[in-house]
PDB file of N, CA and C in Angstrom:
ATOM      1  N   UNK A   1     -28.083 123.429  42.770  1.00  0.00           N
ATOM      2  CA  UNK A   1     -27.082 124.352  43.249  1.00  0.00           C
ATOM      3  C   UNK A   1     -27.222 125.671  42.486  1.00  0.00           C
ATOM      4  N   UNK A   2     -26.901 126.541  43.477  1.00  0.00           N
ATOM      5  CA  UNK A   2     -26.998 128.082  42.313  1.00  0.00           C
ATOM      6  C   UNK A   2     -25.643 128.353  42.273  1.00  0.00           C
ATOM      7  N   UNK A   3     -26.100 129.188  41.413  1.00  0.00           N
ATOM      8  CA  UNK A   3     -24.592 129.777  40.668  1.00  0.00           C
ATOM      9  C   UNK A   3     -23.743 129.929  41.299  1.00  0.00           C
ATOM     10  N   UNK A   4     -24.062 130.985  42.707  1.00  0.00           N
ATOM     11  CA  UNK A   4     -23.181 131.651  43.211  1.00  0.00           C
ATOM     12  C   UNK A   4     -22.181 130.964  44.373  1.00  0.00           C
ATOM     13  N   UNK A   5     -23.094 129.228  44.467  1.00  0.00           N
ATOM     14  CA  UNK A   5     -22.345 128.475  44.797  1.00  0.00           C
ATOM     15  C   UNK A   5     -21.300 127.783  44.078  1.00  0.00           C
ATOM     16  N   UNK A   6     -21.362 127.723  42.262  1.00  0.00           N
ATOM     17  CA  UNK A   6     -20.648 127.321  41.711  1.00  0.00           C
ATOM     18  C   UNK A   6     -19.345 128.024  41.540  1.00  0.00           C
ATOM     19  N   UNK A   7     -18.029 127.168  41.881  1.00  0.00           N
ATOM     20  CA  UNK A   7     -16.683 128.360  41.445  1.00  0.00           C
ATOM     21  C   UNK A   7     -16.817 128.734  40.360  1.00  0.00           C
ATOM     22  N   UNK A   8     -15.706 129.718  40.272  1.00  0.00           N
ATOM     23  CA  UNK A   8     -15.349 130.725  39.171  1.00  0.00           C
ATOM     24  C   UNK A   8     -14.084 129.931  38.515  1.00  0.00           C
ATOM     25  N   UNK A   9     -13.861 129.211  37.729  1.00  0.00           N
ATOM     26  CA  UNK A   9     -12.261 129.084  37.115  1.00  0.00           C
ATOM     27  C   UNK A   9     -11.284 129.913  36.693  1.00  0.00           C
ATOM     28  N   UNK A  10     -10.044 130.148  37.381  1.00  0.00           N
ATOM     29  CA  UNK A  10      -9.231 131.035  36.866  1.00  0.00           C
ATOM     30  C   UNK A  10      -7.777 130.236  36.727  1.00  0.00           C
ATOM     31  N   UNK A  11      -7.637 130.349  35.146  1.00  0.00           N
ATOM     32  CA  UNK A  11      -6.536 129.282  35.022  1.00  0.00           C
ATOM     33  C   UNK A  11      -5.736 130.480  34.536  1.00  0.00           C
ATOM     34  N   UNK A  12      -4.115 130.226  34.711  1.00  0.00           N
ATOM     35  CA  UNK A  12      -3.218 130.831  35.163  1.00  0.00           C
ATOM     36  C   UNK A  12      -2.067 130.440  33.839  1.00  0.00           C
ATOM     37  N   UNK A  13      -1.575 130.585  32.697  1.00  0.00           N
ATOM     38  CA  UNK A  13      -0.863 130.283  31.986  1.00  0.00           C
ATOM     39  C   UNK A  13       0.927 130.848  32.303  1.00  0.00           C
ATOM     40  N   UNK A  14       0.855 131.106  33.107  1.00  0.00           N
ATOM     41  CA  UNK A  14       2.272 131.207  33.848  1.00  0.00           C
ATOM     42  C   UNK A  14       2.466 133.218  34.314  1.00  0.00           C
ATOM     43  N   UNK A  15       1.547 133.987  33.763  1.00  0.00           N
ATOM     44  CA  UNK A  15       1.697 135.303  34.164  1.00  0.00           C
ATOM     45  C   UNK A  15       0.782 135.904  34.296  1.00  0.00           C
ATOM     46  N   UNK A  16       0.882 136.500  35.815  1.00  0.00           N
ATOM     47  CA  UNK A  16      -0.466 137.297  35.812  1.00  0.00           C
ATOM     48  C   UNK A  16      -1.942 137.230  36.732  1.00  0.00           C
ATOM     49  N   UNK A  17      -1.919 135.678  36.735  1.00  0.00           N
ATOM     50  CA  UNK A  17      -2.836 134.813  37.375  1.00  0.00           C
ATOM     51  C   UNK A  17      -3.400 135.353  38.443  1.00  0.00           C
ATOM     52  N   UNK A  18      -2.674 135.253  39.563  1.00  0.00           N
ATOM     53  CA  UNK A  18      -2.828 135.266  40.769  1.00  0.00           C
ATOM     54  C   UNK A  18      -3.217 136.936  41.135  1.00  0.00           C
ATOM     55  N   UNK A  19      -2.382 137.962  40.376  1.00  0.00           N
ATOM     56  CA  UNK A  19      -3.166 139.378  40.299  1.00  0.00           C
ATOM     57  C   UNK A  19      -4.738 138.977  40.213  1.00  0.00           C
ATOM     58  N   UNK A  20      -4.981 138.855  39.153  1.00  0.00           N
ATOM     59  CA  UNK A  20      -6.490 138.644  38.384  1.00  0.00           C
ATOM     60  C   UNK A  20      -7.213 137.853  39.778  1.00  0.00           C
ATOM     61  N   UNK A  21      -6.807 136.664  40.248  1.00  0.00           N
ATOM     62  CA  UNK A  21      -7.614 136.539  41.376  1.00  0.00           C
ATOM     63  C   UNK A  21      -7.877 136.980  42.085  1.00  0.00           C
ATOM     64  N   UNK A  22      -6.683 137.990  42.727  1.00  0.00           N
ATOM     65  CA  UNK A  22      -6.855 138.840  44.047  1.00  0.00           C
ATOM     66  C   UNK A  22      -7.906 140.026  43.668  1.00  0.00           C
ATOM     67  N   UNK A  23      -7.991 140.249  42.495  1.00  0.00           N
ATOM     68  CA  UNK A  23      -8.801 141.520  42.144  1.00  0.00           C
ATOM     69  C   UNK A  23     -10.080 140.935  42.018  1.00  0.00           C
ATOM     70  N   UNK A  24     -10.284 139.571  41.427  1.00  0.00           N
ATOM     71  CA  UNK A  24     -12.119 139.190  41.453  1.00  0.00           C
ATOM     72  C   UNK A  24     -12.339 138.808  42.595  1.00  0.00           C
ATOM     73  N   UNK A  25     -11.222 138.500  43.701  1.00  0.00           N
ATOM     74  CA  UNK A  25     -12.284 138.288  44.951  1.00  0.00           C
ATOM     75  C   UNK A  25     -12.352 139.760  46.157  1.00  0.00           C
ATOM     76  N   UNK A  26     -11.423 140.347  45.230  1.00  0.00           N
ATOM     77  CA  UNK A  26     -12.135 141.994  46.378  1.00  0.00           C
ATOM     78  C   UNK A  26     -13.409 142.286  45.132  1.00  0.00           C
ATOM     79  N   UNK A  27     -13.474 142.014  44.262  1.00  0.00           N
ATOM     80  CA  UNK A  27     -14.808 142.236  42.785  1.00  0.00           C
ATOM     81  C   UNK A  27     -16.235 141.449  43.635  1.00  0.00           C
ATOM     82  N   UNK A  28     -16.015 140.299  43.879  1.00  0.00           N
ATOM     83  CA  UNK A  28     -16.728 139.195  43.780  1.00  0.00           C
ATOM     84  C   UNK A  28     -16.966 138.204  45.544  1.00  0.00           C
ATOM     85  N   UNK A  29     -16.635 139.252  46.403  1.00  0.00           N
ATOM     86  CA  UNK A  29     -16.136 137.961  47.558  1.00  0.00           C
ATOM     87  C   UNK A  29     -17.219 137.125  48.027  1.00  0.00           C
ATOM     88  N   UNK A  30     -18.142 137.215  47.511  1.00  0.00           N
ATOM     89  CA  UNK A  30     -19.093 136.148  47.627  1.00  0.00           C
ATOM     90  C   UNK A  30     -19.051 134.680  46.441  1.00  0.00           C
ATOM     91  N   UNK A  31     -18.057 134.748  46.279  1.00  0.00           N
ATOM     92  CA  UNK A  31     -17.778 133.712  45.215  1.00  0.00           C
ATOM     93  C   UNK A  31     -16.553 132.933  45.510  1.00  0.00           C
ATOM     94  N   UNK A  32     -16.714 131.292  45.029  1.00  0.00           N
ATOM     95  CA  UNK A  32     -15.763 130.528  45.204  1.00  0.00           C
ATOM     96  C   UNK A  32     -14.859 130.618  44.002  1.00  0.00           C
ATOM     97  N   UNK A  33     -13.464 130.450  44.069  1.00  0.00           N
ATOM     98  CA  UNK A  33     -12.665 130.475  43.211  1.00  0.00           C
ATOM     99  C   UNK A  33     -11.883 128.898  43.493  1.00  0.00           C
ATOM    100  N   UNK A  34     -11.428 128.354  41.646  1.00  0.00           N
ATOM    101  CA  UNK A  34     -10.920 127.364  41.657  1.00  0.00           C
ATOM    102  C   UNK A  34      -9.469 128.028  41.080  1.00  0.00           C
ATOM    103  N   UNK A  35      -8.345 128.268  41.226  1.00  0.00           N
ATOM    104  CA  UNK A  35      -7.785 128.384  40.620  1.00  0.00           C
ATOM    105  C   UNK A  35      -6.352 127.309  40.256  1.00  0.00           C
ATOM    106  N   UNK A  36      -6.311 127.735  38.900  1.00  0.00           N
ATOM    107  CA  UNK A  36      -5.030 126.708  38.465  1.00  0.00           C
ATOM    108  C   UNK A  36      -4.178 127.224  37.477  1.00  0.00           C
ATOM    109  N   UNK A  37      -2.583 126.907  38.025  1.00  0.00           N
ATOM    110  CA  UNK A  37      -1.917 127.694  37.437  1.00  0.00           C
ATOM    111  C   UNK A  37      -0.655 126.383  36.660  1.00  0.00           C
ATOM    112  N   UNK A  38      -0.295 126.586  35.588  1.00  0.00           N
ATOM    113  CA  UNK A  38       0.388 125.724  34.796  1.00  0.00           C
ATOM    114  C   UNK A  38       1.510 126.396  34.749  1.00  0.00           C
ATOM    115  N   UNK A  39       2.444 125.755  35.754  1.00  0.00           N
ATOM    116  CA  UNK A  39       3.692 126.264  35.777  1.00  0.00           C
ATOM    117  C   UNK A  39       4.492 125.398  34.850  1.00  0.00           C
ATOM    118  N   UNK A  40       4.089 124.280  34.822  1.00  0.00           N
ATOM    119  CA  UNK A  40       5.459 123.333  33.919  1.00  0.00           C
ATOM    120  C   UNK A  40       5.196 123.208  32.807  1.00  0.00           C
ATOM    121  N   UNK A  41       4.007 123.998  32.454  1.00  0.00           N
ATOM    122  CA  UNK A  41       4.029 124.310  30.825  1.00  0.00           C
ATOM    123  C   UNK A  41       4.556 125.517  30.371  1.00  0.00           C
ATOM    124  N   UNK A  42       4.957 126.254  31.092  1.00  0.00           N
ATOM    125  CA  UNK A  42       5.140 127.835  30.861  1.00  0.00           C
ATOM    126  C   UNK A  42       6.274 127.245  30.359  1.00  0.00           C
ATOM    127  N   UNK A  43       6.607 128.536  29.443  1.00  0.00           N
ATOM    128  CA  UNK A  43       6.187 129.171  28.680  1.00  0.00           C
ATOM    129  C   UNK A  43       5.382 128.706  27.397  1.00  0.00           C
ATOM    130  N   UNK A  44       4.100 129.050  26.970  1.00  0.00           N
ATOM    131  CA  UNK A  44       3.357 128.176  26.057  1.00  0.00           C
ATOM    132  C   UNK A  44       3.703 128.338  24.041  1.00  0.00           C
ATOM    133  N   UNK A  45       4.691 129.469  24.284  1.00  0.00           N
ATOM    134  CA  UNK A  45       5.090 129.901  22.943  1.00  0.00           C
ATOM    135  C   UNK A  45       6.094 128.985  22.040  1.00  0.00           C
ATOM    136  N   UNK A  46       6.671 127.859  22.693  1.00  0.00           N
ATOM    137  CA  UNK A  46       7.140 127.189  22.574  1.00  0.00           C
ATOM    138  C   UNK A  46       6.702 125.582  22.121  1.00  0.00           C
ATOM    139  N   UNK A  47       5.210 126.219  22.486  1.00  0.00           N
ATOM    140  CA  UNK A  47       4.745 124.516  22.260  1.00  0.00           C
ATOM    141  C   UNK A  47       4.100 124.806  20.684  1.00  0.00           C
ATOM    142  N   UNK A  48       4.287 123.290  20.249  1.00  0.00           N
ATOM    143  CA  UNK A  48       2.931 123.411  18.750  1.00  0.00           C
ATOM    144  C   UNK A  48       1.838 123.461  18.908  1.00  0.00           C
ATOM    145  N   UNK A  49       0.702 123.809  18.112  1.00  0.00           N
ATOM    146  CA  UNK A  49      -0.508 123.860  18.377  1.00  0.00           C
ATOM    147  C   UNK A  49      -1.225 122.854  18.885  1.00  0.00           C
ATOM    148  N   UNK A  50      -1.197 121.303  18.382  1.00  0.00           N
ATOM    149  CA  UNK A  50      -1.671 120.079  18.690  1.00  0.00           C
ATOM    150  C   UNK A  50      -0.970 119.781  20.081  1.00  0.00           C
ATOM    151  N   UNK A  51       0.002 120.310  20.284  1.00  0.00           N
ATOM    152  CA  UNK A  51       0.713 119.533  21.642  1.00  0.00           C
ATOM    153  C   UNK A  51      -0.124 120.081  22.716  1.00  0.00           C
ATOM    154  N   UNK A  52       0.110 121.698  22.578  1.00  0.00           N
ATOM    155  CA  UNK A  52      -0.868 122.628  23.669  1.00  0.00           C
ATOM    156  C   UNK A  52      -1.973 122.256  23.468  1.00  0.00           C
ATOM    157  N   UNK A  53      -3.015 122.390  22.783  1.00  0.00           N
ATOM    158  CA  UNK A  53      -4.162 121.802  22.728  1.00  0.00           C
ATOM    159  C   UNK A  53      -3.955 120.543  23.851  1.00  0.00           C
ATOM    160  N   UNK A  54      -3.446 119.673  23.097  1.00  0.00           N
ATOM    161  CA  UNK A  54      -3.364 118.204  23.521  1.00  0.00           C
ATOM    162  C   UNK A  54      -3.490 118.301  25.397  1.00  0.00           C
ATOM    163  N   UNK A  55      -2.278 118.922  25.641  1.00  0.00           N
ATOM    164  CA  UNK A  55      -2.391 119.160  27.167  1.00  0.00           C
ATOM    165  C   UNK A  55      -3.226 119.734  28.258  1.00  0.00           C
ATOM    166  N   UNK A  56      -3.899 121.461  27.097  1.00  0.00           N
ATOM    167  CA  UNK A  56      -4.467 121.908  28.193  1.00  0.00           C
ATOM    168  C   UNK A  56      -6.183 121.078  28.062  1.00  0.00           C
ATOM    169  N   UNK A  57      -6.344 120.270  27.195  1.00  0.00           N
ATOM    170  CA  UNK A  57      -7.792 119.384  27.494  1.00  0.00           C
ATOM    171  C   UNK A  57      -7.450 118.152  28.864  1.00  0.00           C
ATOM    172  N   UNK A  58      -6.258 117.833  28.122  1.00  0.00           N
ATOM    173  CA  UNK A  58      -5.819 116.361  29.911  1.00  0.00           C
ATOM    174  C   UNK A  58      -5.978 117.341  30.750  1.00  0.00           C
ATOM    175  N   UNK A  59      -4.929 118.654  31.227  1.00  0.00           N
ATOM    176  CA  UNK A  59      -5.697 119.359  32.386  1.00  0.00           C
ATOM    177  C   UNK A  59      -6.815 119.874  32.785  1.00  0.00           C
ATOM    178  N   UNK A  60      -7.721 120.658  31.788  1.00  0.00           N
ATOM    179  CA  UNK A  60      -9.157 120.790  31.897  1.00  0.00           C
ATOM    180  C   UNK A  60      -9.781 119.584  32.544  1.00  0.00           C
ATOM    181  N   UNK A  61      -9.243 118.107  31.825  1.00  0.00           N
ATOM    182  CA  UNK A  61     -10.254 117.434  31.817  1.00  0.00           C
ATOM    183  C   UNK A  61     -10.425 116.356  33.287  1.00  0.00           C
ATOM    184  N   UNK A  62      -8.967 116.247  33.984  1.00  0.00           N
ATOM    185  CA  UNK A  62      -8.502 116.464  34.960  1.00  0.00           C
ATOM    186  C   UNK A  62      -9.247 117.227  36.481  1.00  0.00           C
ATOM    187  N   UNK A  63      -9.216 118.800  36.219  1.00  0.00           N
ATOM    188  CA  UNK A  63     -10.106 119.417  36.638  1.00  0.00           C
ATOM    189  C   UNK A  63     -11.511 119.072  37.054  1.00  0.00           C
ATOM    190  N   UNK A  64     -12.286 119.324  36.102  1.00  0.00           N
ATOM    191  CA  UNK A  64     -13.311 118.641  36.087  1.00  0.00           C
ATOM    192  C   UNK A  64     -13.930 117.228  36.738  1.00  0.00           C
ATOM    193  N   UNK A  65     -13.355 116.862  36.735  1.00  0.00           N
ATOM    194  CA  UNK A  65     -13.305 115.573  37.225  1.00  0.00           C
ATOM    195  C   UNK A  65     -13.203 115.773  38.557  1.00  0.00           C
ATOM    196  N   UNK A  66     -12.020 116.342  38.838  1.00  0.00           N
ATOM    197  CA  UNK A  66     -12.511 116.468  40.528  1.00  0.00           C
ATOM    198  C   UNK A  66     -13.442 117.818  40.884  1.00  0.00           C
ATOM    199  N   UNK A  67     -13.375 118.632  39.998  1.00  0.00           N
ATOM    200  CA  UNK A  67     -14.451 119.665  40.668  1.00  0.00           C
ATOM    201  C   UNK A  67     -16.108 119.368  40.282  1.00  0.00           C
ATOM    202  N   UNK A  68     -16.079 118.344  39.041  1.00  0.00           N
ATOM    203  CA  UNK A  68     -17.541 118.406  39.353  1.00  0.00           C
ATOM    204  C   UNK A  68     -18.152 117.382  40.097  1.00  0.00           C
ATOM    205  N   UNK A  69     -17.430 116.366  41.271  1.00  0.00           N
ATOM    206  CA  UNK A  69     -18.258 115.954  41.909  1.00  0.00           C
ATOM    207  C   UNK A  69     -18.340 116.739  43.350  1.00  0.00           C
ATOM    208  N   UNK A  70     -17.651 118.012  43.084  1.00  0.00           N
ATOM    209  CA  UNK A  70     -17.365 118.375  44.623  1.00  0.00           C
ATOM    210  C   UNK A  70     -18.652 119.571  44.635  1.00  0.00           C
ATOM    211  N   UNK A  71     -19.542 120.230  43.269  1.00  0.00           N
ATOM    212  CA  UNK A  71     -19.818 121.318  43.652  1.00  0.00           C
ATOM    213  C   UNK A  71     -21.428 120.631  42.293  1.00  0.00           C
ATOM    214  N   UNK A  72     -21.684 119.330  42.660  1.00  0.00           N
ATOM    215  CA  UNK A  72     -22.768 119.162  41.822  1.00  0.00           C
ATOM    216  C   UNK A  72     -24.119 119.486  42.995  1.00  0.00           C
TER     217      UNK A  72
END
């Protein structure tokens, strides 16, 4: 697979996100976008370091899981 078949990840920490996408796909529109946005973690200032960590790897890892058998 080439690149330009592989998505782009744009993860979304509760602000902002969805701007940033709309602008890389008028940037980029030959490109797939995965995007993911963590609303029920927002706000992240609140969490401890080990907890956030802790979570955003289960979601990464999550991710992955279904996107890499979809775009191997």
């Amino acid at each position: 697979m080439t690149e330009l078949h592989r998505p782009i990840l744009v993860f979304d920490s509760g602000i902002g996100g969805l701007t940033v996408l709309r602008e890389l796909r008028v940037l980029m529109p030959e490109r797939n976008f995965v995007y993911v946005a963590d609303d029920a973690g927002f706000p992240y200032g609140g969490w401890g370091e080990p907890e956030l960590k802790a979570r955003l790897l289960d979601l990464f890892k999550g991710i992955l899981k279904n996107t890499d058998r979809k775009y191997r």
